[in-house]
N, C-alpha and C. Protein backbone atom coordinates (compact mmCIF):
# COMPACT_ATOMS: atom_id res chain seq x y z
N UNK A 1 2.60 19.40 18.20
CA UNK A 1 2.68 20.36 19.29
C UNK A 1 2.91 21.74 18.69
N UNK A 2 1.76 22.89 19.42
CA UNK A 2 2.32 24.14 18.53
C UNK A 2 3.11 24.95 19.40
N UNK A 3 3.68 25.58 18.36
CA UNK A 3 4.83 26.75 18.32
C UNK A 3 4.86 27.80 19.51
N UNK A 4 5.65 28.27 20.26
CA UNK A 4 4.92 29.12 21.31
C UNK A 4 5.82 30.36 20.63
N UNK A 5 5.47 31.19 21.07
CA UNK A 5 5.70 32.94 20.04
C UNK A 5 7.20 32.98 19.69
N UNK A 6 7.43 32.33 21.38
CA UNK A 6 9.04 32.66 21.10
C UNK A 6 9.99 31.64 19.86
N UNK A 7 9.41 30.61 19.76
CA UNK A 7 9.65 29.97 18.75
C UNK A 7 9.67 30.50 17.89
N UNK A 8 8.85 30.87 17.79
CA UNK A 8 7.84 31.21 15.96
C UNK A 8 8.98 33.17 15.56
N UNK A 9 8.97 33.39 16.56
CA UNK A 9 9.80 34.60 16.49
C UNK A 9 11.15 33.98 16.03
N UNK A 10 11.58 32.77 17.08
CA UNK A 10 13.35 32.97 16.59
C UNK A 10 13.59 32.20 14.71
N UNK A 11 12.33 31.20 14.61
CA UNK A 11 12.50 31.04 13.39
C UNK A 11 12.07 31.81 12.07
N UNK A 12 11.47 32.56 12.60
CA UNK A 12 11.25 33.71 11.60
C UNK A 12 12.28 34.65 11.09
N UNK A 13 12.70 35.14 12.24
CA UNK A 13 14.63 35.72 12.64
C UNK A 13 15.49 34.95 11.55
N UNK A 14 15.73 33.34 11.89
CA UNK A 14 16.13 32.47 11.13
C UNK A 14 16.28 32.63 9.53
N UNK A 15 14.73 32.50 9.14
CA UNK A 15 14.29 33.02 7.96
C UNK A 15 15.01 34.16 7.28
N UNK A 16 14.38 35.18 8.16
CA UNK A 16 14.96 36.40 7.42
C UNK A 16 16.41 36.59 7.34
N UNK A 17 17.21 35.85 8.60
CA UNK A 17 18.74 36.03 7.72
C UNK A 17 19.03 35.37 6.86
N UNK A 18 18.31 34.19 6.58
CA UNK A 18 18.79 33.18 4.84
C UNK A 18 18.34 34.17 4.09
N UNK A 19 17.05 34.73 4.07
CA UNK A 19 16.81 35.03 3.12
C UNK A 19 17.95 36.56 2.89
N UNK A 20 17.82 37.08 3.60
CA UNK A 20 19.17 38.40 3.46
C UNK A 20 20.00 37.49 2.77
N UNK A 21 21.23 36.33 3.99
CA UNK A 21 22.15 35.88 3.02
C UNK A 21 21.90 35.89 1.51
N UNK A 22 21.21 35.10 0.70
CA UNK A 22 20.54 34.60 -0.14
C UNK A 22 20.09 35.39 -1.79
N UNK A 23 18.99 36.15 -1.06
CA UNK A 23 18.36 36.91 -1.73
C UNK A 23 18.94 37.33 -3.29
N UNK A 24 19.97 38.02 -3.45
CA UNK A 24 20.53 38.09 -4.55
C UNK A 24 21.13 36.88 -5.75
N UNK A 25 20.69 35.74 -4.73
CA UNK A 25 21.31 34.17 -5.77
C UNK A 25 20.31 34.20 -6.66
N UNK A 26 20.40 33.85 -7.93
CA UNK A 26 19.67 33.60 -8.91
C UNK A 26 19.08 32.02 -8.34
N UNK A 27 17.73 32.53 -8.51
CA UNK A 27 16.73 31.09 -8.43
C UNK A 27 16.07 31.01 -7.09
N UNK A 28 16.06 31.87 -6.35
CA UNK A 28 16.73 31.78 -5.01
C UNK A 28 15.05 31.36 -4.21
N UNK A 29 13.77 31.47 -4.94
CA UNK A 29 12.30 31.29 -4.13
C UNK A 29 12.63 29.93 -3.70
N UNK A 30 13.20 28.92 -4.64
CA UNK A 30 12.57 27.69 -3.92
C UNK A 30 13.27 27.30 -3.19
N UNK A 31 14.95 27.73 -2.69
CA UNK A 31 15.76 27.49 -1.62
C UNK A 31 14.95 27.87 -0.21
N UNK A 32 14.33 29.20 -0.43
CA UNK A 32 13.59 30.36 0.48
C UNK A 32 12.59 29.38 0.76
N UNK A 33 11.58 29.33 -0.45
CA UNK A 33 10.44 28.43 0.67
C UNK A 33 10.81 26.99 1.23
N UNK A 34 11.57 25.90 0.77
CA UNK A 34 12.09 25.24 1.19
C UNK A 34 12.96 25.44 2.66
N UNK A 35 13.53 26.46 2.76
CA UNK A 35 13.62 26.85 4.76
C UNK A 35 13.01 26.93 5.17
N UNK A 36 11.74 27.34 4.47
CA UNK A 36 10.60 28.09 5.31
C UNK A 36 9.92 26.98 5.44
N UNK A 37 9.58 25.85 4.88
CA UNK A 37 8.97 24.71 5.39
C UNK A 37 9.88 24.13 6.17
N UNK A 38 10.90 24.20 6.14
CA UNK A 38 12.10 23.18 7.09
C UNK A 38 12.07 23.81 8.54
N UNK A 39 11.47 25.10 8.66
CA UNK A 39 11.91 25.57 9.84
C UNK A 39 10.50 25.62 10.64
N UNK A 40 9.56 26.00 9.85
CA UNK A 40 8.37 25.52 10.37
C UNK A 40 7.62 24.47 10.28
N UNK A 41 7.48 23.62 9.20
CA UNK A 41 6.90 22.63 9.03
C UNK A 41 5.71 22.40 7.91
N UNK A 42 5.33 23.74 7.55
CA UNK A 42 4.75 24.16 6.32
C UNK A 42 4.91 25.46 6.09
N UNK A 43 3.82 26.33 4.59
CA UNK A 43 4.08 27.43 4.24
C UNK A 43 2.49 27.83 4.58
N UNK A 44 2.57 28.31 5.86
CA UNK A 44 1.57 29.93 5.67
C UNK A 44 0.99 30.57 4.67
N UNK A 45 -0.01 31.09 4.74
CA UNK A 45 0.20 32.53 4.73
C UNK A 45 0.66 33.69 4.94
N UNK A 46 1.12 33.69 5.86
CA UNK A 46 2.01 34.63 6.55
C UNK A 46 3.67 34.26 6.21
N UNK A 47 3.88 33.42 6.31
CA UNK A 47 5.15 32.63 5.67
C UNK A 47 5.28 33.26 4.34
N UNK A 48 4.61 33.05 3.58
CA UNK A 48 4.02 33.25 2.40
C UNK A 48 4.53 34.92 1.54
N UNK A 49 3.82 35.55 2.40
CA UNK A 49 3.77 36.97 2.93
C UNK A 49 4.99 37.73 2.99
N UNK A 50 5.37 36.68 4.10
CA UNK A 50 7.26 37.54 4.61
C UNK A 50 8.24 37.16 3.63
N UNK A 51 8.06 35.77 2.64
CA UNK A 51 8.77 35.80 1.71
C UNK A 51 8.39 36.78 0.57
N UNK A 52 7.27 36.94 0.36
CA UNK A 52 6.99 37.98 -0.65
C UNK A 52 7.30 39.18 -0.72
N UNK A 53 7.46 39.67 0.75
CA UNK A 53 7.54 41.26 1.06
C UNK A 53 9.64 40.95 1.21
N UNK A 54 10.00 40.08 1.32
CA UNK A 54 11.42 40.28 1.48
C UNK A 54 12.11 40.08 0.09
N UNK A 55 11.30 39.11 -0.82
CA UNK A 55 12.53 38.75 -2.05
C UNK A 55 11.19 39.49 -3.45
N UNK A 56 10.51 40.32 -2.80
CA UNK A 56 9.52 41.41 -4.04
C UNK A 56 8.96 40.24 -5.13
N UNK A 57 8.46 39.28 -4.39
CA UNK A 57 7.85 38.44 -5.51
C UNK A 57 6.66 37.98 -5.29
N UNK A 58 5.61 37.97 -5.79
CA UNK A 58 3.88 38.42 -5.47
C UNK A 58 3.80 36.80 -5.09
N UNK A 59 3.09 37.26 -3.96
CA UNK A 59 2.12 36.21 -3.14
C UNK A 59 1.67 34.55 -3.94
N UNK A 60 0.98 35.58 -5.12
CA UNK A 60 0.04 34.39 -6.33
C UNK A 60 1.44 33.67 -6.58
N UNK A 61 2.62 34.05 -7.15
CA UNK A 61 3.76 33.29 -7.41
C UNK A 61 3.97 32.24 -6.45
N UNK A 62 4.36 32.51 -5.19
CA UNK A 62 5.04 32.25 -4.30
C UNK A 62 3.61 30.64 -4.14
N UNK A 63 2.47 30.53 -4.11
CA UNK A 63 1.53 29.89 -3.92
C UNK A 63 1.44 29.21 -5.21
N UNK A 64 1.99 29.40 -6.14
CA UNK A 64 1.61 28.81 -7.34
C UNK A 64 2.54 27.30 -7.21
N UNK A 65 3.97 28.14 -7.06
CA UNK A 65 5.04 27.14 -6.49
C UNK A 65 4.75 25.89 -5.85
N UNK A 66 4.42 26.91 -4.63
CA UNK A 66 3.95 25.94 -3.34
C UNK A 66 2.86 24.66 -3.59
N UNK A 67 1.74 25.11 -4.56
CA UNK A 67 0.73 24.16 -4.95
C UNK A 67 1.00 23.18 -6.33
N UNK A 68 1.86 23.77 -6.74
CA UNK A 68 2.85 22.87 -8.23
C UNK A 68 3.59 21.52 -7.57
N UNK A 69 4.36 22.10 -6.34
CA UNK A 69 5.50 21.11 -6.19
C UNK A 69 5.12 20.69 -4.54
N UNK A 70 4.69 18.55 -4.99
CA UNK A 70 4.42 18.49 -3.71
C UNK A 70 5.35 18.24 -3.06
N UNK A 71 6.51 18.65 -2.58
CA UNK A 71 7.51 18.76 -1.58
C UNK A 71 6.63 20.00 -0.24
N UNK A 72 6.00 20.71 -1.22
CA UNK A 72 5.39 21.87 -0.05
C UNK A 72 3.93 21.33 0.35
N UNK A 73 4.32 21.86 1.55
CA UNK A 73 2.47 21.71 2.18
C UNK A 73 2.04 22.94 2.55
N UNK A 74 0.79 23.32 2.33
CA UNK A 74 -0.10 24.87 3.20
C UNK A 74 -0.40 24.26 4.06
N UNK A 75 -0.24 22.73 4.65
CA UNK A 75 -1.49 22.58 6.02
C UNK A 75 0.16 22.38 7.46
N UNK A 76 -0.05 22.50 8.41
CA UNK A 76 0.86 21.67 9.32
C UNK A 76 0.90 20.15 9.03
N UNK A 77 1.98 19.25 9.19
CA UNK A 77 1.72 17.93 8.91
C UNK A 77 2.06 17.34 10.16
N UNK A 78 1.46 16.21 10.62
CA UNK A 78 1.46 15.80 11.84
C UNK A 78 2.72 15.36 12.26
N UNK A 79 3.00 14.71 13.72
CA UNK A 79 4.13 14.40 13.65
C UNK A 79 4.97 13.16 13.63
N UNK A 80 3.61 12.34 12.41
CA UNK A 80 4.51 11.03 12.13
C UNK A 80 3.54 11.38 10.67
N UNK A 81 4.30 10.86 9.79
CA UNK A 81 4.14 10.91 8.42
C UNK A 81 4.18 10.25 7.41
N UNK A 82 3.03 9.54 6.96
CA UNK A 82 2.30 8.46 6.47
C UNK A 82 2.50 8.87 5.23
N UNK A 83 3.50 7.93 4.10
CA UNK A 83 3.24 8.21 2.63
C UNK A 83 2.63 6.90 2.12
N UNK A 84 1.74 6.59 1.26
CA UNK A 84 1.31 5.48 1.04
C UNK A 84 1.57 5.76 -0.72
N UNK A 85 2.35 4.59 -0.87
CA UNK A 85 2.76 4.84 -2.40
C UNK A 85 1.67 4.01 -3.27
N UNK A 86 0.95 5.17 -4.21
CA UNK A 86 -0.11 4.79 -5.44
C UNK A 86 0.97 4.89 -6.82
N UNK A 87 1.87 4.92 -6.97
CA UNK A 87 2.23 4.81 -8.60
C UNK A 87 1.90 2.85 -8.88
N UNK A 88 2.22 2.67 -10.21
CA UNK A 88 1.78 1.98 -10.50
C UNK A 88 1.89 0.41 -10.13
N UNK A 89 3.47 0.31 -9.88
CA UNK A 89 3.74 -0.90 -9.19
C UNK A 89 2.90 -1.07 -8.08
N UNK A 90 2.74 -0.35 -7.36
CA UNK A 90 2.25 -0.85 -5.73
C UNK A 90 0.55 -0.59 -6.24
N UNK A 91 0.18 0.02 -7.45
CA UNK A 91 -1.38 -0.03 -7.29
C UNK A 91 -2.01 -1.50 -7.72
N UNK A 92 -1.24 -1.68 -8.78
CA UNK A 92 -1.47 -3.35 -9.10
C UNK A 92 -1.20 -4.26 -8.26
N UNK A 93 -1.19 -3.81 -6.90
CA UNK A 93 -0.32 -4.96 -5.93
C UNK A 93 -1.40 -4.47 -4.65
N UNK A 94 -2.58 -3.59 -4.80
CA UNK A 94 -3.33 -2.99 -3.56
C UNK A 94 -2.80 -2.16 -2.81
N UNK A 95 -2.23 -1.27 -3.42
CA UNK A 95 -2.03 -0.03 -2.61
C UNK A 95 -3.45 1.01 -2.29
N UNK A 96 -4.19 0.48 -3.14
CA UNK A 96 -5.26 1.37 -3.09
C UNK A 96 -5.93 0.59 -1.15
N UNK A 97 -6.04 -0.50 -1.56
CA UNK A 97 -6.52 -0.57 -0.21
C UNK A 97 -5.77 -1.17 1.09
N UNK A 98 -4.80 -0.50 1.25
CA UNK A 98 -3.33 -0.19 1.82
C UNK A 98 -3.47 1.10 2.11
N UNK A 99 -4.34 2.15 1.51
CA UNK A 99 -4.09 3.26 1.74
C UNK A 99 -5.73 3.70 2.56
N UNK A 100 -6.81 2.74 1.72
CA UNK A 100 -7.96 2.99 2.83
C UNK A 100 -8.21 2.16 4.03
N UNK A 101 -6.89 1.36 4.72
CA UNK A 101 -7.16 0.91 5.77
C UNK A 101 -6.11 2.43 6.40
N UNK A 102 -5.65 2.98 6.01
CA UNK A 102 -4.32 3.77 6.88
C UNK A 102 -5.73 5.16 7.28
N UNK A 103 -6.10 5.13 6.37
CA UNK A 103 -7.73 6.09 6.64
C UNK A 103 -8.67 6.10 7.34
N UNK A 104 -8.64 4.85 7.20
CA UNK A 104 -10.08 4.27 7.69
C UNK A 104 -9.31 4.25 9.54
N UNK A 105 -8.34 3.65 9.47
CA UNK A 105 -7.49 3.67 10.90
C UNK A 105 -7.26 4.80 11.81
N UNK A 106 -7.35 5.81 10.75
CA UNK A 106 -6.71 7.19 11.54
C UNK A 106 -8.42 8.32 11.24
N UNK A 107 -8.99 7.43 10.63
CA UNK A 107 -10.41 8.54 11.05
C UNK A 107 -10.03 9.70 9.87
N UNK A 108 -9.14 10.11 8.97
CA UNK A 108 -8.78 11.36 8.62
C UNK A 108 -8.47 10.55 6.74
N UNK A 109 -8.51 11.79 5.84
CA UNK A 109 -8.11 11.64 4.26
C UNK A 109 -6.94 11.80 3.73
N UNK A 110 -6.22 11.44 2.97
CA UNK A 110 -5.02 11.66 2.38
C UNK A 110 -4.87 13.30 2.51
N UNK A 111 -3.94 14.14 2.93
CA UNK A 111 -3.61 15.56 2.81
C UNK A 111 -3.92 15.88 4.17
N UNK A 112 -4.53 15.04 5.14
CA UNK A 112 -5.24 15.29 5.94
C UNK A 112 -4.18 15.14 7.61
N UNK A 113 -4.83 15.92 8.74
CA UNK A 113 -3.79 15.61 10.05
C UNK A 113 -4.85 14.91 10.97
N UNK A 114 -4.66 14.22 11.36
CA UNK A 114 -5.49 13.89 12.79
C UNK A 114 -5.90 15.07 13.62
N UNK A 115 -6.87 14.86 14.42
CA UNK A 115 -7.21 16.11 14.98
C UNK A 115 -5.63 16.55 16.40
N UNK A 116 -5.38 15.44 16.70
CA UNK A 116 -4.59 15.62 17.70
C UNK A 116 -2.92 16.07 17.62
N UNK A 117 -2.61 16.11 16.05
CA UNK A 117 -1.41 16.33 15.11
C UNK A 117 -0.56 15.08 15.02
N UNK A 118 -0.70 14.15 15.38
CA UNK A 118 0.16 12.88 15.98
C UNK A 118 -0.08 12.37 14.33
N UNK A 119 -0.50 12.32 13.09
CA UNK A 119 -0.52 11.76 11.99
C UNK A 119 -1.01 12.49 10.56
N UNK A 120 0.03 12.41 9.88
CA UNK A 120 -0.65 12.96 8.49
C UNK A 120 -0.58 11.68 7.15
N UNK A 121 -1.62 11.92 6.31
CA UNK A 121 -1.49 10.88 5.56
C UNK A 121 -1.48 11.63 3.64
N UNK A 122 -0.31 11.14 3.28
CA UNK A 122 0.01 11.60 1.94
C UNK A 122 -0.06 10.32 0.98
N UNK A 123 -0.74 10.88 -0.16
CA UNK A 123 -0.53 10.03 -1.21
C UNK A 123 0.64 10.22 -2.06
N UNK A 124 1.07 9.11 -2.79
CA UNK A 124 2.64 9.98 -3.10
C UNK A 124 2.56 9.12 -4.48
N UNK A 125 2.89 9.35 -5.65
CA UNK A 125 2.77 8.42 -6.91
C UNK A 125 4.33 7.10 -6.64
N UNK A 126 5.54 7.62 -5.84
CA UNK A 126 6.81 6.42 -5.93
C UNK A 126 7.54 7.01 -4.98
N UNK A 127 7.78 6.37 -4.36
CA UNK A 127 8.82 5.89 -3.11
C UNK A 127 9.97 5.23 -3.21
N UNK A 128 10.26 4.38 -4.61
CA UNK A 128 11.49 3.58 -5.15
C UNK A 128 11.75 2.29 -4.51
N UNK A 129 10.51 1.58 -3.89
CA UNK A 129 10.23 1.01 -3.58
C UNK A 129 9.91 -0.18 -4.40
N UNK A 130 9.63 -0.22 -5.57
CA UNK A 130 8.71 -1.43 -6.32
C UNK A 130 9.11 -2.45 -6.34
N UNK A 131 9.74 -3.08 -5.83
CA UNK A 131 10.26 -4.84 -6.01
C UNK A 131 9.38 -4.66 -4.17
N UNK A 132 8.84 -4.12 -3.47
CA UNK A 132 8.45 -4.28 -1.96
C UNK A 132 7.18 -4.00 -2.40
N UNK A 133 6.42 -3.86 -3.53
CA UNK A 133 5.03 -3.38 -4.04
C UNK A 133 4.08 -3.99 -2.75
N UNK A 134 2.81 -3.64 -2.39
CA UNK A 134 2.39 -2.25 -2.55
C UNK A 134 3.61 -1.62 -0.70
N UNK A 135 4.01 -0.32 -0.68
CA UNK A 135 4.89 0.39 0.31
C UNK A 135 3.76 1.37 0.78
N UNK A 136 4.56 1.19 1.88
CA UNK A 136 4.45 3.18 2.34
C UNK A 136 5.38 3.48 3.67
N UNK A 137 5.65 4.82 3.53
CA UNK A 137 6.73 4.80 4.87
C UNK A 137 6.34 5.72 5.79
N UNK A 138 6.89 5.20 7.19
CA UNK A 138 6.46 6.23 8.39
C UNK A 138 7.50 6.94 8.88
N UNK A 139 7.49 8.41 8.80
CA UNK A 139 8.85 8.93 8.77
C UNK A 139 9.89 8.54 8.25
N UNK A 140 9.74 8.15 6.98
CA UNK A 140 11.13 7.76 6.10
C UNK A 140 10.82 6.11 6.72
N UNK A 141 10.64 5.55 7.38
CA UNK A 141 10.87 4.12 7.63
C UNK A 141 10.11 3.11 6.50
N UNK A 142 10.51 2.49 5.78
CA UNK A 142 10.32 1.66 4.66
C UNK A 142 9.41 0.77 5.18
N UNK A 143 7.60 0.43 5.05
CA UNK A 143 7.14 -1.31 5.18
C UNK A 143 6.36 -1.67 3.64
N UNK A 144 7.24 -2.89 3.15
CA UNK A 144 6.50 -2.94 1.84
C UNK A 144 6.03 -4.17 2.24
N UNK A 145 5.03 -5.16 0.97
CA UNK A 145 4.62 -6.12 0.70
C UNK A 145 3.71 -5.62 1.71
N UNK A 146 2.59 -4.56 1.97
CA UNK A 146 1.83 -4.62 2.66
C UNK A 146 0.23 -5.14 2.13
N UNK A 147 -0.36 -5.38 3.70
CA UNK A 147 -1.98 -5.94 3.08
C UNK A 147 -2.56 -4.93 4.27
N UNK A 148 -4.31 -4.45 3.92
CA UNK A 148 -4.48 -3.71 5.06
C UNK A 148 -4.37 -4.00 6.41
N UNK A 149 -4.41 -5.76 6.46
CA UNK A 149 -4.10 -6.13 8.17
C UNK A 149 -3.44 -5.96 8.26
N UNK A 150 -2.43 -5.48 8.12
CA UNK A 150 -0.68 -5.10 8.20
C UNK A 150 -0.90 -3.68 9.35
N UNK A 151 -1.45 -3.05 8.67
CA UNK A 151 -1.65 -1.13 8.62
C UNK A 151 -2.06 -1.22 10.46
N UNK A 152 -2.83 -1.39 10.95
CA UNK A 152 -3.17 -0.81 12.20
C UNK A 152 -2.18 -1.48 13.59
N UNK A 153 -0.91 -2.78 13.26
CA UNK A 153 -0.22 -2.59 14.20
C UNK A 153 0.99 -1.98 13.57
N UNK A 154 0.98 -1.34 12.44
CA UNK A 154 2.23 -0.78 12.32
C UNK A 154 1.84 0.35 12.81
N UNK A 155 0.96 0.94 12.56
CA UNK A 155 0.56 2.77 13.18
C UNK A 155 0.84 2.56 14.67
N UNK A 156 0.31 1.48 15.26
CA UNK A 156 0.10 1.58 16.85
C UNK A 156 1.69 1.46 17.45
N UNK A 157 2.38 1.12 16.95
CA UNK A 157 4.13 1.47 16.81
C UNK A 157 4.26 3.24 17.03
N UNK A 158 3.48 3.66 16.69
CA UNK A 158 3.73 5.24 16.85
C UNK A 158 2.38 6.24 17.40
């Protein structure tokens, strides 16, 4: 569901007083963009922008971050959140096709939202999961020992 102005205004507000508080802490971008995804749900451009123009640190930085460390997303992520764990335990166990029934189910690609925002699907290398090989979780909710018949009544749960 999107943001209506007044939202998007008071968390911006939000923003800019951490970042005031803040600003002078040593280290202080990835606390900054880390609100800034917590409060919106990803990083903008414009997000992007207002951190750059408030803590004087160029755009390309601020995006370099953002695309280094996947804790951040540039896209909105839907609002149930599909990690399907590929590290190695769960790949030797079919995570790979654990992860193209969750695809194939939702019409959409790993990184990707449904058109309607109701689902995003991330690939993730470990979840700490591996004795439950192959996992993936929906909003933090743990289902391991999965097979792809598994995948389309657990989604329909949400």
């Amino acid at each position: 569901m999107a943001m209506t102005k007044e939202q998007i205004a008071a968390k911006t507000e939000e923003l800019e007083a951490y970042i005031a508080e803040n600003k002078d802490m040593q280290g202080v971008l990835i606390p900054v963009m880390q609100k800034a995804q917590e409060l919106f749900g990803y990083l903008s451009f414009e997000t992007m922008q207002l951190i750059s123009d408030r803590l004087n640190v160029p755009v390309a930085e601020i995006y370099g971050v953002a695309t280094f460390y996947a804790l951040f997303s540039l896209q909105p992520k839907g609002d149930n959140v599909i990690s399907v764990c590929t590290g190695t335990a769960c790949y030797v166990k079919g995570a790979a096709d654990v992860l193209n029934a969750v695809k194939s189910t939702l019409g959409i690609e790993a990184g990707e939202t449904t058109p309607d925002g109701k689902f995003s699907i991330q690939d993730t290398r470990c979840l700490g999961c591996c004795g439950l090989a192959p996992v993936m979780t929906v909003n933090g909710e743990v289902f391991g020992r999965l097979t792809p018949a598994d995948v389309p009544g657990i989604l329909a749960k949400y």
